[in-house]
C-alpha atoms as a PDB file:
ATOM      1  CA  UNK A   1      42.490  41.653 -31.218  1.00  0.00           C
ATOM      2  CA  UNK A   2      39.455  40.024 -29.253  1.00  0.00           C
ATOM      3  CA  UNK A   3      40.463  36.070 -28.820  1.00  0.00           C
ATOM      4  CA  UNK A   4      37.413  33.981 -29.986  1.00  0.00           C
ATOM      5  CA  UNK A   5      38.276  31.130 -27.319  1.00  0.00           C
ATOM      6  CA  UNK A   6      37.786  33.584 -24.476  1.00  0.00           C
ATOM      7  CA  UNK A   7      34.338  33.872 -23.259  1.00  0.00           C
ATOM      8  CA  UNK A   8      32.864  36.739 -21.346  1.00  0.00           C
ATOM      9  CA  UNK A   9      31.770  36.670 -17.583  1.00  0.00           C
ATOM     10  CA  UNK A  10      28.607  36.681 -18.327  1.00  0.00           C
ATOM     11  CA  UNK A  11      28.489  34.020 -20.893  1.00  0.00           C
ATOM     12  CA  UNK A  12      30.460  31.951 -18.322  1.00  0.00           C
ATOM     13  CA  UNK A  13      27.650  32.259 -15.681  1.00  0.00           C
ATOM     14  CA  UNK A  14      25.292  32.045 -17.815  1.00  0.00           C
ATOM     15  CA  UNK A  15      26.535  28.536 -19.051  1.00  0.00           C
ATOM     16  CA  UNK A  16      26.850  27.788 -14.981  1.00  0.00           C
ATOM     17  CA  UNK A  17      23.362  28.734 -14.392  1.00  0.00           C
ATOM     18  CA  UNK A  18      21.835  26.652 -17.356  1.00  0.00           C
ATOM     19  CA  UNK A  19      23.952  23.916 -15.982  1.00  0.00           C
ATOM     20  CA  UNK A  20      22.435  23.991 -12.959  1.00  0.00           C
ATOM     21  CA  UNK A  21      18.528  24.232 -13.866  1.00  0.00           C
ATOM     22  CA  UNK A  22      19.177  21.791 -16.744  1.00  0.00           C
ATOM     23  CA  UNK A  23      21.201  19.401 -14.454  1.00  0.00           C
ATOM     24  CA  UNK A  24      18.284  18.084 -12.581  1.00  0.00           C
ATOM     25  CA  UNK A  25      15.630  18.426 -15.719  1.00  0.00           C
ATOM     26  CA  UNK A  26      17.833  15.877 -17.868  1.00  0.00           C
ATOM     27  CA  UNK A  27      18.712  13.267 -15.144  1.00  0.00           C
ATOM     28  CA  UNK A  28      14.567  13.126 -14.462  1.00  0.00           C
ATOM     29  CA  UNK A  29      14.544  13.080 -18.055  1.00  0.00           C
ATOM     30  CA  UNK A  30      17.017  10.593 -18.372  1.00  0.00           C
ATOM     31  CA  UNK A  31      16.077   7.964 -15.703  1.00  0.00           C
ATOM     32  CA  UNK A  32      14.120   5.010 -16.551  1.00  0.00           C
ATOM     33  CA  UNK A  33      10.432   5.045 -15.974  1.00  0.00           C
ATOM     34  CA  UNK A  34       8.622   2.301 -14.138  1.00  0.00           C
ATOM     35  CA  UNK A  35       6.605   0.083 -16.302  1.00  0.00           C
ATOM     36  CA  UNK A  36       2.652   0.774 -15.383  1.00  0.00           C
ATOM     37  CA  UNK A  37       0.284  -1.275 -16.736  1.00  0.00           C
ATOM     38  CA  UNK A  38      -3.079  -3.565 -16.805  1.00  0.00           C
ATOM     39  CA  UNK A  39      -4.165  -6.396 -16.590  1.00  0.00           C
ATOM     40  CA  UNK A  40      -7.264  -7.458 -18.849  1.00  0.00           C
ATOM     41  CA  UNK A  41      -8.910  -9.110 -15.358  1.00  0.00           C
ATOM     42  CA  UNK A  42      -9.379  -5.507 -14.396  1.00  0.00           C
ATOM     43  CA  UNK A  43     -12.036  -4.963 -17.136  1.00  0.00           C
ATOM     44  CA  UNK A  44     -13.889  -7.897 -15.237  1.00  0.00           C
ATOM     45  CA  UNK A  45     -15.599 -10.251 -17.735  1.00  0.00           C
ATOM     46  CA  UNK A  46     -15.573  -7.696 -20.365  1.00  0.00           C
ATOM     47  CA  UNK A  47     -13.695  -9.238 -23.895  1.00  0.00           C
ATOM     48  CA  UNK A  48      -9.671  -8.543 -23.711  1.00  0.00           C
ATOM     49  CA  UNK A  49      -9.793  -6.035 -26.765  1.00  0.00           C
ATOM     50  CA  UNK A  50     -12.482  -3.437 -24.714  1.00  0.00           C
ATOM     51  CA  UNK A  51      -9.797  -3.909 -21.891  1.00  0.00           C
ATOM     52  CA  UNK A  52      -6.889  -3.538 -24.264  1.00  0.00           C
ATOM     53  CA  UNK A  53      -8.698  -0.059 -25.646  1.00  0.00           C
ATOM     54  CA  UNK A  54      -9.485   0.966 -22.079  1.00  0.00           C
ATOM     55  CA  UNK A  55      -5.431   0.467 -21.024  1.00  0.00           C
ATOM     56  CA  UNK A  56      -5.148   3.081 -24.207  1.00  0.00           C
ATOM     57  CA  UNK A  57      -7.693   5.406 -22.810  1.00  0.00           C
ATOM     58  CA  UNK A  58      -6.565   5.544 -19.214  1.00  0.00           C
ATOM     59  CA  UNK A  59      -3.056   6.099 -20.596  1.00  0.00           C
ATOM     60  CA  UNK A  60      -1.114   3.222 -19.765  1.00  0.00           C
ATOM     61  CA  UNK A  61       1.763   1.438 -21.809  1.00  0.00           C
ATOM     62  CA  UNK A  62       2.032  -2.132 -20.819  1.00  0.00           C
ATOM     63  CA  UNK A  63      -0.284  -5.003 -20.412  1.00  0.00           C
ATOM     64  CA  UNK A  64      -0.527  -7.846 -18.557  1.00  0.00           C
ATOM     65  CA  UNK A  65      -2.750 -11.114 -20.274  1.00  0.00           C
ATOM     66  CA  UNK A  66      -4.871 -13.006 -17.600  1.00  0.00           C
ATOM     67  CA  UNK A  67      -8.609 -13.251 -17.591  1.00  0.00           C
ATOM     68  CA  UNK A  68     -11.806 -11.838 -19.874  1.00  0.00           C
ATOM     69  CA  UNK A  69     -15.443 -12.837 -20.909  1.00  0.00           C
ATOM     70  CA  UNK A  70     -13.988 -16.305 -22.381  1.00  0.00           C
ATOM     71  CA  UNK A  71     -11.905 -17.747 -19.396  1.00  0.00           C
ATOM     72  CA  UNK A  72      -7.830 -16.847 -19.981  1.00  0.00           C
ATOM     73  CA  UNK A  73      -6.780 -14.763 -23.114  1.00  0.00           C
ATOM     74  CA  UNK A  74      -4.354 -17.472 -23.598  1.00  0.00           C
ATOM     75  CA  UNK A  75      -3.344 -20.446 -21.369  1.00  0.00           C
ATOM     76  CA  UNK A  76      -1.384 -23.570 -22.774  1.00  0.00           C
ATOM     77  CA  UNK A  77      -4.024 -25.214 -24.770  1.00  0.00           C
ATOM     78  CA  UNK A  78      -4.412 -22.170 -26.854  1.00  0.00           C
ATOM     79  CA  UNK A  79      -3.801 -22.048 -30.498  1.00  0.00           C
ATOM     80  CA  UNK A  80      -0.404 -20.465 -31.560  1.00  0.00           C
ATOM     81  CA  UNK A  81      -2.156 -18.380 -33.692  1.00  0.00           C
ATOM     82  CA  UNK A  82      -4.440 -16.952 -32.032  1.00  0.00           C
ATOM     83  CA  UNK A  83      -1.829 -16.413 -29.813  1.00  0.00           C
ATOM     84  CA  UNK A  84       0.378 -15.006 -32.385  1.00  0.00           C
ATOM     85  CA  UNK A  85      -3.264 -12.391 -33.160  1.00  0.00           C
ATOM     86  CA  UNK A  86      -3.385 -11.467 -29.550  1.00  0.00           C
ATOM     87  CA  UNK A  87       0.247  -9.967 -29.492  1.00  0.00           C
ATOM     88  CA  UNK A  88      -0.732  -8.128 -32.932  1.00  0.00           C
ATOM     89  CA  UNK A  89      -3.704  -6.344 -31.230  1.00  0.00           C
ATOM     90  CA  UNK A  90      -1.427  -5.235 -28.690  1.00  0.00           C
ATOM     91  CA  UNK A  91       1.104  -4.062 -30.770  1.00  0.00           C
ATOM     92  CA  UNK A  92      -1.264  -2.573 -32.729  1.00  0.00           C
ATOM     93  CA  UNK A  93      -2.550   0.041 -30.103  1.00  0.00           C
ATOM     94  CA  UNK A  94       1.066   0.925 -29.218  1.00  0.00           C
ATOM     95  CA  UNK A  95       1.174  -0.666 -26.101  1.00  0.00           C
ATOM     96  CA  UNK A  96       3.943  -3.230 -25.092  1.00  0.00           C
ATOM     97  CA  UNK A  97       3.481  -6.910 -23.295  1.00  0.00           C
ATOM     98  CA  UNK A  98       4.730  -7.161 -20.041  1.00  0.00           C
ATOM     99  CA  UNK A  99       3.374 -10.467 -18.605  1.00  0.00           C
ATOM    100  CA  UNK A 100       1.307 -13.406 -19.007  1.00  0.00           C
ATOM    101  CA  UNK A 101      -0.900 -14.967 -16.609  1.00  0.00           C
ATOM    102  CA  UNK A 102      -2.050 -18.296 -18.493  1.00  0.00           C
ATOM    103  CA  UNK A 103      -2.524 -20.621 -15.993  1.00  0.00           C
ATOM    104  CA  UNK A 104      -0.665 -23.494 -15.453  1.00  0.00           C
ATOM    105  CA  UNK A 105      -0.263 -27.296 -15.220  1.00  0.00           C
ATOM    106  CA  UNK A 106      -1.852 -29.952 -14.099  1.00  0.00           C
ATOM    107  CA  UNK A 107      -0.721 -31.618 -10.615  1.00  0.00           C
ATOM    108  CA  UNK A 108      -2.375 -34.676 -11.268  1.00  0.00           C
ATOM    109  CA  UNK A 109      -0.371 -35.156 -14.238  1.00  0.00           C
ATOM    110  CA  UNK A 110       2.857 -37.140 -13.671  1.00  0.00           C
ATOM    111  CA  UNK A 111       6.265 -34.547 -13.555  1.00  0.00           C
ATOM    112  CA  UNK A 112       6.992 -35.037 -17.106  1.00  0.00           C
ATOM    113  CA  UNK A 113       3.270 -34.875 -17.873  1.00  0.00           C
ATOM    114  CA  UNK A 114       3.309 -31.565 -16.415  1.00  0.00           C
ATOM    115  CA  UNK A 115       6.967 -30.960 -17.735  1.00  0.00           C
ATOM    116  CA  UNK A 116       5.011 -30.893 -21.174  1.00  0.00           C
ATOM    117  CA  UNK A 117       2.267 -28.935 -20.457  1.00  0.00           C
ATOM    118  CA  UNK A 118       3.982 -25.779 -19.370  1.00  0.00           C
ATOM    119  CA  UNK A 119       6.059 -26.370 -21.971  1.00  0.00           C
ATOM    120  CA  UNK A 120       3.026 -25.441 -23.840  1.00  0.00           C
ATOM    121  CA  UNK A 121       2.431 -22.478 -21.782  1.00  0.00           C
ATOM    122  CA  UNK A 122       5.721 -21.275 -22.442  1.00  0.00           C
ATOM    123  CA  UNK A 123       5.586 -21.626 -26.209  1.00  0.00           C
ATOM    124  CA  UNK A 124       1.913 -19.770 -26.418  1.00  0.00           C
ATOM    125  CA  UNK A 125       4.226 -17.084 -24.160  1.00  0.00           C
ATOM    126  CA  UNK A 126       7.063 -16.759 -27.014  1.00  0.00           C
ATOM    127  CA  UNK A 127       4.166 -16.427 -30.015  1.00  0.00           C
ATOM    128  CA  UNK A 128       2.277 -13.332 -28.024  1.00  0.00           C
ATOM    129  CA  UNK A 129       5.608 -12.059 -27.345  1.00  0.00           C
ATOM    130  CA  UNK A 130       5.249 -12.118 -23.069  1.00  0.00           C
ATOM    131  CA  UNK A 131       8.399 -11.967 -21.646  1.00  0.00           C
ATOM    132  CA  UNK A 132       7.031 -13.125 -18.031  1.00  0.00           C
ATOM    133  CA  UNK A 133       4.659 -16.290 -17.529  1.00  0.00           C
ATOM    134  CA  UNK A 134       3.379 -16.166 -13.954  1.00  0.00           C
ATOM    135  CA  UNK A 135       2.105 -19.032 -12.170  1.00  0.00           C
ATOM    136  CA  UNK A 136       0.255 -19.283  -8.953  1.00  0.00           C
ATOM    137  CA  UNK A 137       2.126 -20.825  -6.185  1.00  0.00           C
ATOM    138  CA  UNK A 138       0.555 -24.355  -4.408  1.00  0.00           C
ATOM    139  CA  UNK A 139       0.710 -24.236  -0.469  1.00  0.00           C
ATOM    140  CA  UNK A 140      -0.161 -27.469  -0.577  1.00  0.00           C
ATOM    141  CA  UNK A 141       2.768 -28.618   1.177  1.00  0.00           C
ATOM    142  CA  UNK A 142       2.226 -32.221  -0.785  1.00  0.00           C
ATOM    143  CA  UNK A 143       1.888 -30.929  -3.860  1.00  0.00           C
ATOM    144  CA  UNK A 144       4.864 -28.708  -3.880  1.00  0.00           C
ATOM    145  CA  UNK A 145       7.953 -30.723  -4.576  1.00  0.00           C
ATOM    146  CA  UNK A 146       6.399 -31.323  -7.739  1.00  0.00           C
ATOM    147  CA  UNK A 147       4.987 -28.315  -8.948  1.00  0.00           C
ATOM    148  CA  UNK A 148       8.723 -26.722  -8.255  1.00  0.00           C
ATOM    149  CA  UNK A 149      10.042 -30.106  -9.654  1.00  0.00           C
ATOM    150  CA  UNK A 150       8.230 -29.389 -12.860  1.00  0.00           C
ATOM    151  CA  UNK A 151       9.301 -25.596 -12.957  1.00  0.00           C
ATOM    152  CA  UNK A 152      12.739 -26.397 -12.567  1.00  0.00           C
ATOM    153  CA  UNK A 153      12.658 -29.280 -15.417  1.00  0.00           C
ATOM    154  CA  UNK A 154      11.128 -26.108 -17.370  1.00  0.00           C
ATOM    155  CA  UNK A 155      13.590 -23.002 -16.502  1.00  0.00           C
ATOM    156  CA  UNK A 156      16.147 -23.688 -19.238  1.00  0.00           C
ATOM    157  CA  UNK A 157      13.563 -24.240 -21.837  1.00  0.00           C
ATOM    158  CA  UNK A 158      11.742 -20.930 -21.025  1.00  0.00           C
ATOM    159  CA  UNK A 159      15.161 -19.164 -21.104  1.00  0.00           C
ATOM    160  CA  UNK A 160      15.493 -20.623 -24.837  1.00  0.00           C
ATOM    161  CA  UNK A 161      12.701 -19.424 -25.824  1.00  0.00           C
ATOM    162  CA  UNK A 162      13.134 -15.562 -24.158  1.00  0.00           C
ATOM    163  CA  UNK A 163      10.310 -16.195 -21.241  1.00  0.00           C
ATOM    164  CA  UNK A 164      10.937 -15.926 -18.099  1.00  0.00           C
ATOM    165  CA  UNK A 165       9.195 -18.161 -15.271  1.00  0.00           C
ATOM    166  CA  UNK A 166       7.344 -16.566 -12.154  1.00  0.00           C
ATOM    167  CA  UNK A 167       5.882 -17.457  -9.402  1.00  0.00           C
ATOM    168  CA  UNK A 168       3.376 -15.364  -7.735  1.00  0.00           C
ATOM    169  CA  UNK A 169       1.864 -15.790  -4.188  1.00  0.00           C
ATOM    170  CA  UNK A 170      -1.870 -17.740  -4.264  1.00  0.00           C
ATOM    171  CA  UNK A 171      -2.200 -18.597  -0.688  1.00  0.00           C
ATOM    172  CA  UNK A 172       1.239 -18.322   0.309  1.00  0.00           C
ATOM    173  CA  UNK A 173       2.859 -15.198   1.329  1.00  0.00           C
ATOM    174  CA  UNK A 174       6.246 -13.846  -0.789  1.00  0.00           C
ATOM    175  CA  UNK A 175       8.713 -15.187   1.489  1.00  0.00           C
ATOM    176  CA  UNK A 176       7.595 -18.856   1.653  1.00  0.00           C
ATOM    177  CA  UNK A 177       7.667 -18.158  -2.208  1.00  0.00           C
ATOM    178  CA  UNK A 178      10.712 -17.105  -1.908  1.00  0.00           C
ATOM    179  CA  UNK A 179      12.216 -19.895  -0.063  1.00  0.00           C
ATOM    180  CA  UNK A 180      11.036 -22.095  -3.187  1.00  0.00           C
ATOM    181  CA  UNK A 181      12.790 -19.495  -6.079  1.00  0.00           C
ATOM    182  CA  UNK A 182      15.776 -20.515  -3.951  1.00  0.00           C
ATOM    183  CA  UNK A 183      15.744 -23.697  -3.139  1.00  0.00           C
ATOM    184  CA  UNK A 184      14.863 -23.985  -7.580  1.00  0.00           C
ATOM    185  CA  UNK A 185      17.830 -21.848  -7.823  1.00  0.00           C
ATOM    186  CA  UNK A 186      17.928 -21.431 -11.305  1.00  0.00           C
ATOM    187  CA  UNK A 187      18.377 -17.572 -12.591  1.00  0.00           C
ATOM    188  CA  UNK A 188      15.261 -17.539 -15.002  1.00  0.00           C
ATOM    189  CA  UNK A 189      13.020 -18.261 -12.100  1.00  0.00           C
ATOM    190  CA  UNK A 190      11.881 -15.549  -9.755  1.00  0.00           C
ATOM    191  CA  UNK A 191       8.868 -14.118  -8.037  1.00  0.00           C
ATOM    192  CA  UNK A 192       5.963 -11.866  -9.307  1.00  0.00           C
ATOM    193  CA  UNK A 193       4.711 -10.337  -6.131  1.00  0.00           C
ATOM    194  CA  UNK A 194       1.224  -9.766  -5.198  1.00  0.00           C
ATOM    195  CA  UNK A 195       0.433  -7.865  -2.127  1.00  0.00           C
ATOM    196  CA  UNK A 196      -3.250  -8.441  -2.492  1.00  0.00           C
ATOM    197  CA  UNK A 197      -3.291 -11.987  -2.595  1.00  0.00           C
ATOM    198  CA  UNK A 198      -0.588 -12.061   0.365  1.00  0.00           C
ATOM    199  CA  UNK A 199      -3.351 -10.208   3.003  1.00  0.00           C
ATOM    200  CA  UNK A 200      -6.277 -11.911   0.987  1.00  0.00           C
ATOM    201  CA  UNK A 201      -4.676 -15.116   2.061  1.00  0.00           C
ATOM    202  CA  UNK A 202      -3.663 -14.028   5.823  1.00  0.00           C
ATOM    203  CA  UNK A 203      -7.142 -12.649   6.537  1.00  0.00           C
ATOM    204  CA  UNK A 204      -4.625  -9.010   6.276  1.00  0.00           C
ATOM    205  CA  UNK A 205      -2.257 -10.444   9.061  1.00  0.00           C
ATOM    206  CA  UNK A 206       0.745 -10.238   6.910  1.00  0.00           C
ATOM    207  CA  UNK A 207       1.391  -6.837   5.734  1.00  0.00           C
ATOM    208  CA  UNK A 208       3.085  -6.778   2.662  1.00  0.00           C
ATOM    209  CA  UNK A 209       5.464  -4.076   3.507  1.00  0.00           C
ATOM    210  CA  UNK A 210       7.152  -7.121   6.153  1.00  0.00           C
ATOM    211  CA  UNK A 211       6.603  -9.278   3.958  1.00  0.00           C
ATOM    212  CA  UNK A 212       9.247  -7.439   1.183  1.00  0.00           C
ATOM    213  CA  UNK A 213      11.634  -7.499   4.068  1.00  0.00           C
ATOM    214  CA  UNK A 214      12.448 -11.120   2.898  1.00  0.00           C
ATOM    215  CA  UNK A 215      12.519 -10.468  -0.821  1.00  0.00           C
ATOM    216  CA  UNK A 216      15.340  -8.277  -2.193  1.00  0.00           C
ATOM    217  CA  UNK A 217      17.006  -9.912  -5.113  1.00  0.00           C
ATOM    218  CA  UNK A 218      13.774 -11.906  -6.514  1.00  0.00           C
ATOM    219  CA  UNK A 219      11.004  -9.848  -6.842  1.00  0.00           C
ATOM    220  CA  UNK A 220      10.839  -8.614 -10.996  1.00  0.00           C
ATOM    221  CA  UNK A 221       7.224  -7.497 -10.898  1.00  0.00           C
ATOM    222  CA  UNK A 222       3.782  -6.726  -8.648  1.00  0.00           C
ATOM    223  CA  UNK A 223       0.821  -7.123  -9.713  1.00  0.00           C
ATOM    224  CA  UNK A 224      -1.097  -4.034  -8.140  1.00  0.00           C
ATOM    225  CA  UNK A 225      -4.081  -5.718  -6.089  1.00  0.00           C
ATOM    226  CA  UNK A 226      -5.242  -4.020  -2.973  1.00  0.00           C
ATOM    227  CA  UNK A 227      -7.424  -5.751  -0.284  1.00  0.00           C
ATOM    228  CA  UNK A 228     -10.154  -5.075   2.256  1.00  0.00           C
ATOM    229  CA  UNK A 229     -11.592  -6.922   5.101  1.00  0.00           C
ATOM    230  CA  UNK A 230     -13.025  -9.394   5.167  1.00  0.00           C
ATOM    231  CA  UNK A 231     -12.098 -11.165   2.123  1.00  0.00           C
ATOM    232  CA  UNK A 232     -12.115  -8.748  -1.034  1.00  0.00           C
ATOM    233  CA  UNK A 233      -9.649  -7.351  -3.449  1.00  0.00           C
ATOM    234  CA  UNK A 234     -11.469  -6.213  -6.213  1.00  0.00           C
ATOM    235  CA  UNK A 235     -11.369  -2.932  -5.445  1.00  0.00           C
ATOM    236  CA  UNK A 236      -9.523   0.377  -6.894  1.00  0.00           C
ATOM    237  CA  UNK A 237      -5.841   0.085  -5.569  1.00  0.00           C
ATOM    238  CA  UNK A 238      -5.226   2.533  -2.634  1.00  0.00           C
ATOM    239  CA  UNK A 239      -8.307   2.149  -1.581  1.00  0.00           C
ATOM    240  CA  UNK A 240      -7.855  -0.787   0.623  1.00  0.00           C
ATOM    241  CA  UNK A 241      -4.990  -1.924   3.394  1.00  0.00           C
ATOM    242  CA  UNK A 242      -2.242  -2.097   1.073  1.00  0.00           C
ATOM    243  CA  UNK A 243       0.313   0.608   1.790  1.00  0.00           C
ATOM    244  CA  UNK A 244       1.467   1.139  -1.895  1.00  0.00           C
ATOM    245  CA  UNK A 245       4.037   3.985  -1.407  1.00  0.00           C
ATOM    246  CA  UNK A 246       6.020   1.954   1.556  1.00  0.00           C
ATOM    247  CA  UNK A 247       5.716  -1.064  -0.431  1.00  0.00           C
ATOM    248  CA  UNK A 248       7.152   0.127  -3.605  1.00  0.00           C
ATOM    249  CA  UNK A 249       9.636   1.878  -1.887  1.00  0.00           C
ATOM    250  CA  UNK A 250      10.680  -1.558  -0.050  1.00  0.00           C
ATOM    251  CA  UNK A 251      11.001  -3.605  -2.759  1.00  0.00           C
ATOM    252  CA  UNK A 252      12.637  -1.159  -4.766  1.00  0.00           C
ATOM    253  CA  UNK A 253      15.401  -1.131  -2.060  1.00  0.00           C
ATOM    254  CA  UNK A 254      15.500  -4.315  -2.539  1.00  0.00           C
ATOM    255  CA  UNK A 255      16.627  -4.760  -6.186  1.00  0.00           C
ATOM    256  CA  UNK A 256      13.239  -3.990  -7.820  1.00  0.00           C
ATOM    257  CA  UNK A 257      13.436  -0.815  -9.638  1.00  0.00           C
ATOM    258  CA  UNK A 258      11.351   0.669 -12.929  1.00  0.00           C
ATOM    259  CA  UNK A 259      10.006  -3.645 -13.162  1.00  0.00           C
ATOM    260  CA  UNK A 260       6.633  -3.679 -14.255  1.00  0.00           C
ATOM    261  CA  UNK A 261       4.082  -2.376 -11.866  1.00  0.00           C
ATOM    262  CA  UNK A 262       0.440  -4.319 -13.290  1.00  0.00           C
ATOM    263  CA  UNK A 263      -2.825  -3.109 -12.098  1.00  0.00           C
ATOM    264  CA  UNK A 264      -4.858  -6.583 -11.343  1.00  0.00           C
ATOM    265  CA  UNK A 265      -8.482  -4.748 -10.336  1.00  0.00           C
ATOM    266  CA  UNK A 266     -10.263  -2.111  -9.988  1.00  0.00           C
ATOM    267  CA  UNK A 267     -14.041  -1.386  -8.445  1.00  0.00           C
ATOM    268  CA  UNK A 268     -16.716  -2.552 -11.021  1.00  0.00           C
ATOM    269  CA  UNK A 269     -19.172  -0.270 -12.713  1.00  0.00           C
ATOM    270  CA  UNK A 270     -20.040   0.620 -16.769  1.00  0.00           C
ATOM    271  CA  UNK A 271     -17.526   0.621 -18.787  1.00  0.00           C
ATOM    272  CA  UNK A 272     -17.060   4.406 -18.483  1.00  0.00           C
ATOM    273  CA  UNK A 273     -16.307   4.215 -15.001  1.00  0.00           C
ATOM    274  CA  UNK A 274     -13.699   1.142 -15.031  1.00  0.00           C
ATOM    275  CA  UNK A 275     -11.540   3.190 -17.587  1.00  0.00           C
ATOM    276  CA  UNK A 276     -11.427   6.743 -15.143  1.00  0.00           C
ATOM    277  CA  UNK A 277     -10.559   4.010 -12.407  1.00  0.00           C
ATOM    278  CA  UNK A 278      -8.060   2.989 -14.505  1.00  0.00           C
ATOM    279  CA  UNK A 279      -6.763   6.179 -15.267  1.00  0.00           C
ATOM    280  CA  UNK A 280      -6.949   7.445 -11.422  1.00  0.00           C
ATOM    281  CA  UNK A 281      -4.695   4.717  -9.908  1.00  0.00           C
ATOM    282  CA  UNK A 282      -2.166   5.311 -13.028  1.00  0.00           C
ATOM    283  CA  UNK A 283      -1.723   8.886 -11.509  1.00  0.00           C
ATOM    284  CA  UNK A 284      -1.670   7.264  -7.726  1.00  0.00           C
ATOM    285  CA  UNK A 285       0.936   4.947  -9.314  1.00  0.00           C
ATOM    286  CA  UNK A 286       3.184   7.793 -10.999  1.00  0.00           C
ATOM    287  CA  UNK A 287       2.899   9.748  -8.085  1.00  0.00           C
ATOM    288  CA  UNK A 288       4.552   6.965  -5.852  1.00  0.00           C
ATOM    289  CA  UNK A 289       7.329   6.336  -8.317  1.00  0.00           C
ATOM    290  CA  UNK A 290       8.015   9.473  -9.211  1.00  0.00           C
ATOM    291  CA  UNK A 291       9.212  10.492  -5.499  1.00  0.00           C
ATOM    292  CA  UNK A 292      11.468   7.673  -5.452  1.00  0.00           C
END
């Protein structure tokens, strides 16, 4: 009498051989993707829904908030519902919220005047669901022990209200930013790197592949900015200085893996054109991650 628990040779390498083609297939399958995205800034001063419809077109799934025809899409002064509207039109199109760039406070306010004002920020954050704020650093070196001072004041309220506080480079380079996260040391506080602004900033002395030498452990996203001499980054990433593949690859060494990778510009033209830009540097993107 045949056994039914026995299985033939050939069944038996046939399971090995599926095994071994699947094994691969699944664990691609299975690992988490990077999170590629948009800002609106890249549709220049087009209105945030066009650039919202374009991220759609060019087949990306997250978006980052900053700039469009009417200043920021949402900084602390606006209203929480419109707020609460502009996280509905994202939702709406399927894509997901990945960061805010709403500005930030006022220096010349006193530390708890400023204390206040992100505050705001952070609330108008929570109501268009961004889990990230970012903030451009100050390298004034007067003018930082308060604009950390006021960050720090803020951390634990952000945390309460599921936002996270960034800082990302504006005339500094990461590591001087990074020197700040620390010295802060508070865990809802880290840095949103921007390789663009880094050589924009240095004239392109400061490559941003040293640079990431100095940031494992703080880095949680990037906005994708290239650069080219003299002084211009809006431009079609991987078209400029920036090494993107050796970047990417440091940080994620670092501690930065499948974070949200944010396109910041792209070359102008019609409308047409900005969205196959778009489109182009989400395969260049894919392609880098994908042979990580």
């Amino acid at each position: 009498m045949k056994d039914n628990n026995l299985i033939s040779r050939r069944e038996f390498i046939g399971g090995l051989v599926l095994a071994t083609t699947m094994g691969p297939l699944l664990a691609s399958c299975s690992r988490p993707s990077w999170k590629l995205g948009c800002y609106t800034r890249a549709w220049g001063n087009r209105h945030y829904l066009i650039a919202l419809d374009g991220m759609v077109e060019a087949g990306y799934k997250y978006v980052g908030l900053s700039t469009h025809d009417n200043g920021r899409v949402i900084d602390r002064e606006t209203l929480p519902e419109v707020a609460i509207q502009v996280g509905e039109e994202i939702k709406k199109r399927g894509l997901k919220l990945a960061t805010l760039s709403g500005g930030g406070f006022d220096l010349k306010e006193s530390i708890d005047g400023g204390i206040v004002q992100l505050k705001q920020l952070i609330d108008n954050a929570a109501y268009c669901g961004a889990p990230i704020i970012q903030i451009n650093d100050v390298p004034d070196p007067d003018l930082a022990e308060k604009f950390y001072k006021v960050i720090s004041e803020s951390c634990d309220y952000a945390a309460e209200k599921g936002v996270m506080i960034t800082v990302k480079p504006h005339g500094s380079t990461g590591a001087v930013c990074r020197s700040f996260v620390d010295k802060v040391g508070n865990k809802n506080f880290k840095l949103w790197y921007d390789p663009g602004n880094v050589c924009f900033y240095t004239e392109g002395k400061v490559n941003p592949v040293d640079d990431a030498d100095k940031l494992d452990g703080v880095v949680v996203g990037m906005a994708v900015k290239d650069f080219r001499l003299p002084k211009n980054v809006s431009i079609t990433p991987g078209t400029g200085m920036v090494d993107f593949p050796n970047l990417i690859k440091r940080l994620r060494k670092g501690g930065f893996k499948n974070g949200p990778l944010i396109v910041e510009c792209l070359n102008d033209g019609d409308l047409s054109y900005v969205n196959e830009e778009a489109r182009k540097t989400r395969e260049f993107l894919e392609e880098i991650t994908s042979n990580l």
